[in-house]
C-alpha atoms as a PDB file:
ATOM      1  CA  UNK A   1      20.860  -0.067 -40.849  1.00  0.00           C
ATOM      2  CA  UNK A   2      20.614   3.408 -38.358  1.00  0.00           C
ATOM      3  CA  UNK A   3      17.260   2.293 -37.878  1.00  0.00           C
ATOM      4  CA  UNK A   4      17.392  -1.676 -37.198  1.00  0.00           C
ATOM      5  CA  UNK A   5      20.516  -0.988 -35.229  1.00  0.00           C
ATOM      6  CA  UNK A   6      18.188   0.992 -32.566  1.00  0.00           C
ATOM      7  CA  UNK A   7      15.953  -2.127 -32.040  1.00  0.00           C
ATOM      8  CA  UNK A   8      17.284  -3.931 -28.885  1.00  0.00           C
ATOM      9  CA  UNK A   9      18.548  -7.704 -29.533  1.00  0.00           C
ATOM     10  CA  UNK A  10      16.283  -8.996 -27.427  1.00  0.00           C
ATOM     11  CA  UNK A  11      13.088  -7.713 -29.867  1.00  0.00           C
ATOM     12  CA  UNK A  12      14.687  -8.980 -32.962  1.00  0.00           C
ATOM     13  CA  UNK A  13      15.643 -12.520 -31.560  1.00  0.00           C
ATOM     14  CA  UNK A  14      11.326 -12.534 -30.584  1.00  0.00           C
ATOM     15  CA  UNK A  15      10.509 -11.522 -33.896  1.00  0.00           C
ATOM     16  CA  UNK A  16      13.058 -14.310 -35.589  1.00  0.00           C
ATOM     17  CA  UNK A  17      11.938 -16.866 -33.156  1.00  0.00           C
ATOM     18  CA  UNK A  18       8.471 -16.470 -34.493  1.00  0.00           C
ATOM     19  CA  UNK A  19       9.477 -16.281 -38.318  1.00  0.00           C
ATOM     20  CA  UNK A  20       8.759 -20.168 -39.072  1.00  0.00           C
ATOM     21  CA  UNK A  21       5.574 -20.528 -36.992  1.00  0.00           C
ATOM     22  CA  UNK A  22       4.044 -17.177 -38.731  1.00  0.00           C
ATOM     23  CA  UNK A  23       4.779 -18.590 -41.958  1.00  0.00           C
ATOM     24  CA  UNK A  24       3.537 -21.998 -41.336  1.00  0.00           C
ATOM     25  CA  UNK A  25       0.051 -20.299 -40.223  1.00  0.00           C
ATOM     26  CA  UNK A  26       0.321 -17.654 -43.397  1.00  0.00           C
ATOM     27  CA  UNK A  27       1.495 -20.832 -45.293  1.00  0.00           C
ATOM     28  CA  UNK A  28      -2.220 -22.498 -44.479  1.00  0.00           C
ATOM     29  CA  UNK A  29      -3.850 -19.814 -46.887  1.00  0.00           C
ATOM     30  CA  UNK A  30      -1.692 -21.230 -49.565  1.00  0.00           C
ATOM     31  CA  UNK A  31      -3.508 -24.994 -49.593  1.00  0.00           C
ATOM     32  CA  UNK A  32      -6.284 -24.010 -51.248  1.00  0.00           C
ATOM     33  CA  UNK A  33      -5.108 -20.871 -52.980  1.00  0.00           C
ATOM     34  CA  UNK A  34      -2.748 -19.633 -55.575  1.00  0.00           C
ATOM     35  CA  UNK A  35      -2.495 -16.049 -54.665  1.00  0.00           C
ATOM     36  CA  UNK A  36      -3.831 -13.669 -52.044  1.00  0.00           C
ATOM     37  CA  UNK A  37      -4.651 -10.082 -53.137  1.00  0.00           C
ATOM     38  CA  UNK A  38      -5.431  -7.050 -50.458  1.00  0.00           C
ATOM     39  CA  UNK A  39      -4.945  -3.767 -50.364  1.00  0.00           C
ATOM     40  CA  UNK A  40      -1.699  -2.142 -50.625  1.00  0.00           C
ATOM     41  CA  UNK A  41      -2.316   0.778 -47.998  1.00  0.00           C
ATOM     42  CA  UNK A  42      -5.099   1.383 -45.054  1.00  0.00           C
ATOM     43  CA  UNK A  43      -5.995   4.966 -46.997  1.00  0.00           C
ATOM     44  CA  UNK A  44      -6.020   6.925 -50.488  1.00  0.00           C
ATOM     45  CA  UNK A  45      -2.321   7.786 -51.374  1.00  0.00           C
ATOM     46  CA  UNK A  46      -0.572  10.032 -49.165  1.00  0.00           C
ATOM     47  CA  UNK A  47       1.178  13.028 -50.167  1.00  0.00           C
ATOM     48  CA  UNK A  48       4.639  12.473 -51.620  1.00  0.00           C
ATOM     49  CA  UNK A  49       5.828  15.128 -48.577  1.00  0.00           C
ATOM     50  CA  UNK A  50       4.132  13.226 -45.596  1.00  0.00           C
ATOM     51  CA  UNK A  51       7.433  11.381 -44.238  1.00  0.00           C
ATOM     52  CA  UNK A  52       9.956  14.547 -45.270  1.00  0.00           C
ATOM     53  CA  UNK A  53      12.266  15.821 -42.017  1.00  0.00           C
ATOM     54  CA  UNK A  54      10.894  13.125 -40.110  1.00  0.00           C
ATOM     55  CA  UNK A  55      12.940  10.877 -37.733  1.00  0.00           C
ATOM     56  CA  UNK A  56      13.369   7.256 -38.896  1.00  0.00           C
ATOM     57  CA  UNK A  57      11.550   5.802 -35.678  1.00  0.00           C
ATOM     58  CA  UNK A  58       8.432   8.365 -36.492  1.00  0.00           C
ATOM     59  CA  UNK A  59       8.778   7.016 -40.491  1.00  0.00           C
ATOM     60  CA  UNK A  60       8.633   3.284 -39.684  1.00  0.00           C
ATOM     61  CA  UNK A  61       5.421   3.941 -37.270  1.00  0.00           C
ATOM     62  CA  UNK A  62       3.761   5.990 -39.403  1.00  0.00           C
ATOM     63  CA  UNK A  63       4.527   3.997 -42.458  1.00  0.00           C
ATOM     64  CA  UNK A  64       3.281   0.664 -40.565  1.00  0.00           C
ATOM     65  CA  UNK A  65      -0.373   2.455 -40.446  1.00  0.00           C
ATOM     66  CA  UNK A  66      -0.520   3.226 -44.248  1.00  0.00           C
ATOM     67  CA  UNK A  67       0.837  -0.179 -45.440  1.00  0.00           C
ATOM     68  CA  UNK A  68      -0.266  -2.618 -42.828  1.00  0.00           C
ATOM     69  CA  UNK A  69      -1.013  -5.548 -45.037  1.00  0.00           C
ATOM     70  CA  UNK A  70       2.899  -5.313 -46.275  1.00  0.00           C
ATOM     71  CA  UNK A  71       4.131  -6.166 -43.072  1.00  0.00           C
ATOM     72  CA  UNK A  72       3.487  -9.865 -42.639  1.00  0.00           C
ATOM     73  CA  UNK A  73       4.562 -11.352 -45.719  1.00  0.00           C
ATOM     74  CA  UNK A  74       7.919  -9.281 -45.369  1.00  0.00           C
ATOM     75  CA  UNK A  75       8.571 -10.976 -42.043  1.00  0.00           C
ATOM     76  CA  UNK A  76       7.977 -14.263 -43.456  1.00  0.00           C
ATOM     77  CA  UNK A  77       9.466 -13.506 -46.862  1.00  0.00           C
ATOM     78  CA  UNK A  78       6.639 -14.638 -49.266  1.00  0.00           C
ATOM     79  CA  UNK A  79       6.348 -12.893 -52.689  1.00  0.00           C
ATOM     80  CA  UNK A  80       4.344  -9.841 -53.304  1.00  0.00           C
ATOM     81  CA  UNK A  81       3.697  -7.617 -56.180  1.00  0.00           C
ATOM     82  CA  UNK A  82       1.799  -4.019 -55.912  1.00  0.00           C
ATOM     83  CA  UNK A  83      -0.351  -3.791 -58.952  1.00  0.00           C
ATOM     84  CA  UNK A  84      -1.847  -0.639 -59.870  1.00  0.00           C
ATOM     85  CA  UNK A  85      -5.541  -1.443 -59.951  1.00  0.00           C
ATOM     86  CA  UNK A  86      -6.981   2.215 -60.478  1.00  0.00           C
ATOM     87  CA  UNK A  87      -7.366   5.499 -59.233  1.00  0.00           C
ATOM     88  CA  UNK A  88      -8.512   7.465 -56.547  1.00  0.00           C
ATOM     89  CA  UNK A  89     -11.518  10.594 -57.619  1.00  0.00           C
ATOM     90  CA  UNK A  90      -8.402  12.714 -57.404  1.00  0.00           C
ATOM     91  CA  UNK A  91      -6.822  10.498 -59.965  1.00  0.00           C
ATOM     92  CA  UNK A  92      -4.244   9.074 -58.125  1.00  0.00           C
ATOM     93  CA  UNK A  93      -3.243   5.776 -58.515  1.00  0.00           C
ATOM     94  CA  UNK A  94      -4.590   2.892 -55.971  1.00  0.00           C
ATOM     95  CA  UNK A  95      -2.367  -0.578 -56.230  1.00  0.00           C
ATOM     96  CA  UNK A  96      -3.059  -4.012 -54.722  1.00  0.00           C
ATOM     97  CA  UNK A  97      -0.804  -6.524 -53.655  1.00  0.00           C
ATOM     98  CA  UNK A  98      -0.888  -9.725 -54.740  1.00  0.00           C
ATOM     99  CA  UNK A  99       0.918 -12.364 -52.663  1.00  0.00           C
ATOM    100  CA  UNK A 100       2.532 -15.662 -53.726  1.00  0.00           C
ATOM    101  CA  UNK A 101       3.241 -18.949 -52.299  1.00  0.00           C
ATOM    102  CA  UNK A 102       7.313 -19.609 -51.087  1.00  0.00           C
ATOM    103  CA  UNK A 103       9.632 -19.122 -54.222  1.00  0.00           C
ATOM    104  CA  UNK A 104       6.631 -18.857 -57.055  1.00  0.00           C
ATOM    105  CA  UNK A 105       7.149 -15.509 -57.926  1.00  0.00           C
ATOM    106  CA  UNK A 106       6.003 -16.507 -62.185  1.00  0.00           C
ATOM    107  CA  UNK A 107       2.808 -16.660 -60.794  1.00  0.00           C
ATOM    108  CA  UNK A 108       2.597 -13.316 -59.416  1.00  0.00           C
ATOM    109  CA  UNK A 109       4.808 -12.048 -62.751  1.00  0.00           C
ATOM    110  CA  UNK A 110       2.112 -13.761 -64.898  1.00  0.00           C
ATOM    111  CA  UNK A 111      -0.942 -12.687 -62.871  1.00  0.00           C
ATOM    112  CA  UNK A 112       0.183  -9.116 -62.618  1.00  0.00           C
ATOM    113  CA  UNK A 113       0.734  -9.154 -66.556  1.00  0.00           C
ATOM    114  CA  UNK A 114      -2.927 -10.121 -66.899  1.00  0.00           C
ATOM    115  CA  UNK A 115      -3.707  -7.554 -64.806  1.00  0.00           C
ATOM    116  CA  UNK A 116      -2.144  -4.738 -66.594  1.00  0.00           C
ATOM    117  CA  UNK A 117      -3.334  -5.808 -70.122  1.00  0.00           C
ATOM    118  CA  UNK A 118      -6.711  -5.583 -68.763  1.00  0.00           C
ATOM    119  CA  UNK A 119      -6.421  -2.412 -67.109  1.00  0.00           C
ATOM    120  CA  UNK A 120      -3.752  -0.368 -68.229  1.00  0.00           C
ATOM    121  CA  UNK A 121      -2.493   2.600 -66.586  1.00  0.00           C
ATOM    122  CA  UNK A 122       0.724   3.349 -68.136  1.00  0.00           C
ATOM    123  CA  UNK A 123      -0.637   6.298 -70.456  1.00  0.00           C
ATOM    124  CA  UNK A 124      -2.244   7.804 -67.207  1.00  0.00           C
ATOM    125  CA  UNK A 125      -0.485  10.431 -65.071  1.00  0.00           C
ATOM    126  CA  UNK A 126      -1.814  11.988 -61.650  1.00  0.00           C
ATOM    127  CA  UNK A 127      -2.225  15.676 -61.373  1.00  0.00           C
ATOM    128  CA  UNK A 128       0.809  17.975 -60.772  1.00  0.00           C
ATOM    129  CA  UNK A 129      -0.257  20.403 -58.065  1.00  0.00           C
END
């Protein structure tokens, strides 16, 4: 709340007044398909340190460069899932995120049960260093 309460009304009342023409347009994708899958972050998996000491304002930046393809379907609230989907050649895990049409979040459930029984990953754990 620290955080939002820094953004000036003015920039939140844009982003809002936007909300049901961006998800109309993200909505089009959803005519023809059941699901959208892309990447969860721009890079391999950061180090679990990367964001510690830092401001919030520096965070939320930063963060918006490793997880770009998050930020749209939080602003227009569809439903998304990060699957693992397999692992870096250090042996860190790489996810996906599969993204659901308005309020059909038993598809994404279902798919991302598929998923896993076809490539498990629970029994593997990345290097301690």
């Amino acid at each position: 709340m620290r955080l939002g309460a820094l953004l000036p009304d003015s920039v939140l009342a844009r982003a809002r007044s936007r909300e049901a023409a961006d998800r109309a347009r993200l909505g089009r994708l959803f005519e023809d398909h059941d699901v959208v899958l892309t990447p969860i972050a721009s890079r391999p998996p950061v180090e679990a340190t990367r964001w510690e000491g830092r401001g919030a304002l520096w965070t939320v930046i930063d963060m918006a460069g490793v997880y770009p393809y998050c930020i749209q379907w939080n602003h227009t609230g569809q439903p998304a899932a990060s699957v693992p989907a397999g692992f870096s050649d250090d042996g860190l895990p790489i996810g996906v995120q599969l993204v659901g049409r308005p309020d059909d979040e038993s598809t994404l459930l279902a798919l991302a049960a598929q998923i896993e029984a076809e490539r498990p990953w629970a029994d593997r754990t990345p290097p301690v260093s």
